[in-house]
Every structure is written in C-alpha cells, then in structure tokens.
Protein backbone atom coordinates (compact mmCIF):
# COMPACT_ATOMS: atom_id res chain seq x y z
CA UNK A 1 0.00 0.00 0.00
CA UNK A 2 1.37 3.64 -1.31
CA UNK A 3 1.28 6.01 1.46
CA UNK A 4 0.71 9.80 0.04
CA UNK A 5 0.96 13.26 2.28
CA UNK A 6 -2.01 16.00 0.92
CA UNK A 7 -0.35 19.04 2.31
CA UNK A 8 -0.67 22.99 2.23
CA UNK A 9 1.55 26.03 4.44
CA UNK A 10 -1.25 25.72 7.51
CA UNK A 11 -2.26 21.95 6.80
CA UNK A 12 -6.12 22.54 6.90
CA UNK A 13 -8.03 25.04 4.54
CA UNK A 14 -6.42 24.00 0.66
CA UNK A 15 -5.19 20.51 1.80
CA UNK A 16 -8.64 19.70 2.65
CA UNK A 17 -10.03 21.11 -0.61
CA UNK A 18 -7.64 18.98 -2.22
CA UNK A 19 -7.88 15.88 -0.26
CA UNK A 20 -11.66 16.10 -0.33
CA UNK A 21 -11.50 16.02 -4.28
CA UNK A 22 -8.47 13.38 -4.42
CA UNK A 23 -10.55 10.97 -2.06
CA UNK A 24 -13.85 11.38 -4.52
CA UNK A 25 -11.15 10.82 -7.55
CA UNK A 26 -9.87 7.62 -5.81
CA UNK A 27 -12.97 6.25 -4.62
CA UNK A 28 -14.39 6.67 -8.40
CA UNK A 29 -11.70 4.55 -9.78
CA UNK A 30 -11.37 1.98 -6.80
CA UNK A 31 -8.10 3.04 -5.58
CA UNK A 32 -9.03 3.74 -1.87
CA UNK A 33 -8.33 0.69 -0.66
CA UNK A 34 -4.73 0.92 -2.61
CA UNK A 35 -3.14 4.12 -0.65
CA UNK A 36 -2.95 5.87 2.90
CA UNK A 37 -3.79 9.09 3.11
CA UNK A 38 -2.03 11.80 5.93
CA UNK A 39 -2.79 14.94 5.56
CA UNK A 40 -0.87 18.07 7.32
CA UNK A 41 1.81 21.20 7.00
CA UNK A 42 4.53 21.11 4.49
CA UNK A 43 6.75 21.07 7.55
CA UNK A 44 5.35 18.13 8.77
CA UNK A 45 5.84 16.30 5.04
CA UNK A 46 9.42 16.94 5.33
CA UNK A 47 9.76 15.01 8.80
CA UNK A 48 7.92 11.88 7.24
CA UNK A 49 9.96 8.98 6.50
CA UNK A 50 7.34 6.29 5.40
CA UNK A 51 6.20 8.75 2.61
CA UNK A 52 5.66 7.66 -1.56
CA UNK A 53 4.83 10.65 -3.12
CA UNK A 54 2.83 13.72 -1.70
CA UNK A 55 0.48 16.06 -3.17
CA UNK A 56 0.77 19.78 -1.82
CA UNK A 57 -0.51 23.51 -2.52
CA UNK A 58 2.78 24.67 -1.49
CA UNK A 59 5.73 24.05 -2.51
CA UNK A 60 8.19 21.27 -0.47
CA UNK A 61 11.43 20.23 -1.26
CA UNK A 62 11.71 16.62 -0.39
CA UNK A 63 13.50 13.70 -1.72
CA UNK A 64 9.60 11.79 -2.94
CA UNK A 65 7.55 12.74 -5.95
CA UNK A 66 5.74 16.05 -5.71
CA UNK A 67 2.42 16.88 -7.33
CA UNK A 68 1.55 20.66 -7.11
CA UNK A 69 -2.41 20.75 -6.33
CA UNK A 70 -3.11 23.87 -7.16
CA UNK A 71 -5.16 22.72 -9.60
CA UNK A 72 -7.77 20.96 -7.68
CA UNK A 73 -8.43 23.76 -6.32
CA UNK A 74 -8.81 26.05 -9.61
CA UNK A 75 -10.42 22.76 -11.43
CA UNK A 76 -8.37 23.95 -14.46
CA UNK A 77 -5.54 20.63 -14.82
CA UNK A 78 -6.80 18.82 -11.81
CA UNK A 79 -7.58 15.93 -14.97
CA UNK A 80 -3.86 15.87 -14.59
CA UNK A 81 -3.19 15.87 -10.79
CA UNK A 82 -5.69 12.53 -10.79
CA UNK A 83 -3.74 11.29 -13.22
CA UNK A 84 -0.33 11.67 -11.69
CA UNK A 85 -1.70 10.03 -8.32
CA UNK A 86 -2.61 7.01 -10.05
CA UNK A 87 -0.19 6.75 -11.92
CA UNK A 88 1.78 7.14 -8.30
CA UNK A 89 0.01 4.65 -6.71
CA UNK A 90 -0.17 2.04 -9.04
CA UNK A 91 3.68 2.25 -9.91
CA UNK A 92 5.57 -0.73 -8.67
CA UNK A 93 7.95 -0.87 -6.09
C-alpha cells in the first residue's frame, strides 16, 4: 500500500479542498483501498519517512515525488493531478 501526504503552508483550509477532491477521484476509480492518506503542514511532510509521493498547494522540497495541487483547487488541470496520483500509486515498487 502507497502512502501519500495532501499538504498545504497551515495543513487545513487548501489541503482539505484537495484531499476532499483526491478521495472522490480515488474512490471513483477503486483506488481507496490501494493508498494511505495523511494529511498536514509542508513542515510536517518533510519530517515523514514512510512517505511515496505527496500532493501539496505549497511548494516542499523533499526527496519523494511532488504533485503541485493547485489545480484541484482552480479545477483547471486537476484531470492531470488525478492522473499523476494514479499513476503514483499504481507504480511498482
């Protein structure tokens, strides 16, 4: 199971938008049951170990896959952002 951080500066307001949207996304496609889903600051994405990829609204330097998700939140490219994720999640390894 993939294990993916939805993060923004203050870890509530745009991560929730975002996770909110990602969840509906997933659970459309059957992919719930495939990943774990944290949520929180960029800060805390940083101090995560355990991480595959995260999906933020701000940006983090970290040594995992980063998918800006600024888009779910504009709806213009989010088709992309879902696509990235499972494409993410269903990677191997």
């Amino acid at each position: 199971m993939k294990h993916m951080m939805i993060c923004c500066g203050a870890g509530v307001a745009t991560s929730t938008v975002a996770l909110k949207k990602l969840e509906a996304y997933l659970k459309s496609e059957n992919l719930l049951d495939k990943v774990r889903i944290s949520q929180g600051t960029v800060a805390e994405a940083i101090t995560h170990s355990d991480l595959d990829f995260i999906v933020s609204t701000s940006p983090v330097k970290v040594s995992v896959p980063v998918i800006n998700a600024l888009p779910l939140l504009t709806g213009m490219g989010a088709d992309k952002v879902f696509t990235s994720v499972k494409a993410l999640i269903l990677a191997e390894g």
